[in-house]
C-alpha atoms as a PDB file:
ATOM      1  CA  UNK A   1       0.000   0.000   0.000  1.00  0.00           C
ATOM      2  CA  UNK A   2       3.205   2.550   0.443  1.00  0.00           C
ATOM      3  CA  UNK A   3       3.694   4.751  -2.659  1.00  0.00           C
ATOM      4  CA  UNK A   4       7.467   4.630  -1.766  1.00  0.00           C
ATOM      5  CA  UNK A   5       9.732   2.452  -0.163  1.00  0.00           C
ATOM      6  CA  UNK A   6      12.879   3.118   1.430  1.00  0.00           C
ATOM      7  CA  UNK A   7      15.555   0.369   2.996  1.00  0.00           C
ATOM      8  CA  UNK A   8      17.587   1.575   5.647  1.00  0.00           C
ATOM      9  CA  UNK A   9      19.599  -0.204   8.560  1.00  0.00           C
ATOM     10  CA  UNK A  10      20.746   0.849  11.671  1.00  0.00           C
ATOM     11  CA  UNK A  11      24.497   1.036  12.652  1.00  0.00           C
ATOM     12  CA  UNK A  12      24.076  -2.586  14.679  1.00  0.00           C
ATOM     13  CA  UNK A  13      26.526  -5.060  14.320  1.00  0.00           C
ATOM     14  CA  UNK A  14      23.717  -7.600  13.441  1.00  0.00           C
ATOM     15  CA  UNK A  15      21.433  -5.632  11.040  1.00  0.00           C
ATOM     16  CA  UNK A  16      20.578  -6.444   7.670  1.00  0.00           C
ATOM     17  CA  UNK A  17      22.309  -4.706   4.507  1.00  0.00           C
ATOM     18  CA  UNK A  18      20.031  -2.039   3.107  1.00  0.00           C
ATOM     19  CA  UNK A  19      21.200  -3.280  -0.282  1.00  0.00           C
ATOM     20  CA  UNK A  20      19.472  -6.607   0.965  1.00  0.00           C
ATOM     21  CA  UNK A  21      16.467  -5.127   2.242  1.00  0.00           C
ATOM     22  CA  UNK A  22      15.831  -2.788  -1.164  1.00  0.00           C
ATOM     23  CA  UNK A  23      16.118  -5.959  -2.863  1.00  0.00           C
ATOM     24  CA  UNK A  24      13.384  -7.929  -1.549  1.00  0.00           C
ATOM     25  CA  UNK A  25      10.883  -4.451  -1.094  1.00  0.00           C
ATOM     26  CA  UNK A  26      11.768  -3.720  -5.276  1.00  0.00           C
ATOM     27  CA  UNK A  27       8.861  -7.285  -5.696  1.00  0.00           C
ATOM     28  CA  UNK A  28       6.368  -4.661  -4.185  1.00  0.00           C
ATOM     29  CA  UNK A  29       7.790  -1.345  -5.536  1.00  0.00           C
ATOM     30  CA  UNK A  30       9.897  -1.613  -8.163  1.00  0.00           C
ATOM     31  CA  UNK A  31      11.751   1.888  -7.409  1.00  0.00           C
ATOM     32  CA  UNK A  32      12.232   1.503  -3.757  1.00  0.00           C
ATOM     33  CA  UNK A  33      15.532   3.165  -2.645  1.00  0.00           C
ATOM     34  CA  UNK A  34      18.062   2.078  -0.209  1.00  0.00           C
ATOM     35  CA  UNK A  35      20.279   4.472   1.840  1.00  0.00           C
ATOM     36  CA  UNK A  36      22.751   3.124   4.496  1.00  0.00           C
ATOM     37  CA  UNK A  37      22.555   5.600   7.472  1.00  0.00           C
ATOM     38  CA  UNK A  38      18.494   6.076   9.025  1.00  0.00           C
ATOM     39  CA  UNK A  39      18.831   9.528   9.475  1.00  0.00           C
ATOM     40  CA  UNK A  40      19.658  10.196   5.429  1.00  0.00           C
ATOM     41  CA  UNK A  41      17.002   7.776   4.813  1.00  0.00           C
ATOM     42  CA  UNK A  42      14.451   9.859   7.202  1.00  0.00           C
ATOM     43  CA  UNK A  43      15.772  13.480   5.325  1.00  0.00           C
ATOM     44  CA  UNK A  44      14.990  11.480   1.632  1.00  0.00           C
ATOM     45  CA  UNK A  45      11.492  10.280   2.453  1.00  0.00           C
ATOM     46  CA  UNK A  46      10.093  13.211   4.078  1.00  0.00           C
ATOM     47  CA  UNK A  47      11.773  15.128   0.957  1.00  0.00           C
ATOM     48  CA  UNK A  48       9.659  12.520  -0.911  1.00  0.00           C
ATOM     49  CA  UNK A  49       6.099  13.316   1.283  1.00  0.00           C
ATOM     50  CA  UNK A  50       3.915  15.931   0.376  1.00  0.00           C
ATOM     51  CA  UNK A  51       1.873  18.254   3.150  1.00  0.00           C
ATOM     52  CA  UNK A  52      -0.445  15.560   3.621  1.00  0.00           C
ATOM     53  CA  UNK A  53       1.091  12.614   3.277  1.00  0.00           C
ATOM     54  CA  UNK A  54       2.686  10.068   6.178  1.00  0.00           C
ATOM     55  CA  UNK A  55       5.938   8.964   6.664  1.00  0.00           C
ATOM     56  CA  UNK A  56       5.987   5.711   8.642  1.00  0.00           C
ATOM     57  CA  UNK A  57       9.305   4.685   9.670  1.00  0.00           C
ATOM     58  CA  UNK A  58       9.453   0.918  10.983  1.00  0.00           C
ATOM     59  CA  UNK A  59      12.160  -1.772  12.373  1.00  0.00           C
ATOM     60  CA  UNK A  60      14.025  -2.326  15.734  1.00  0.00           C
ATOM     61  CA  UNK A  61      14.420  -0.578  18.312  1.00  0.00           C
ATOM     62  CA  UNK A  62      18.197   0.186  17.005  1.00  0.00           C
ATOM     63  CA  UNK A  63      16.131   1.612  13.912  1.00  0.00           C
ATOM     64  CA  UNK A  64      13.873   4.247  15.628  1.00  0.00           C
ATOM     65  CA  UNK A  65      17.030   5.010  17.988  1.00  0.00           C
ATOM     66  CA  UNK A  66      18.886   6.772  15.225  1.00  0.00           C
ATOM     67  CA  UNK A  67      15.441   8.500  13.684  1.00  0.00           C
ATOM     68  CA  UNK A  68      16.460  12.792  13.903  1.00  0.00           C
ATOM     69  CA  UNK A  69      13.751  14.997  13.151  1.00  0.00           C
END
């Protein structure tokens, strides 16, 4: 249902590659975007979202931790 998709991963020793991630989200959006660091990948989709639109950020714990608004 997301108009965009964006792979991310936290700096954890055990998270998945965002090159990984992007690669399995591109079956249900074929231009989803991966960007190693969560806050650049924060910065690009709410440069993506328009007034009215939601950003919904989702993952661990380690994920939200890094989110900067």
């Amino acid at each position: 249902l997301a108009s965009k998709i964006i792979a991310t991963q936290p700096q954890w020793h055990l998270a998945r590659r965002a090159s990984e991630l992007v690669e399995e989200a591109r079956s249900y959006r074929p231009d989803a975007e991966a960007l190693d660091r969560v806050p650049d990948a924060v910065d690009r989709a709410l440069e993506l979202a328009g007034e009215n639109d939601l950003v919904l950020v989702t993952g661990s714990f380690y994920t939200i931790g890094e989110v900067v608004l």
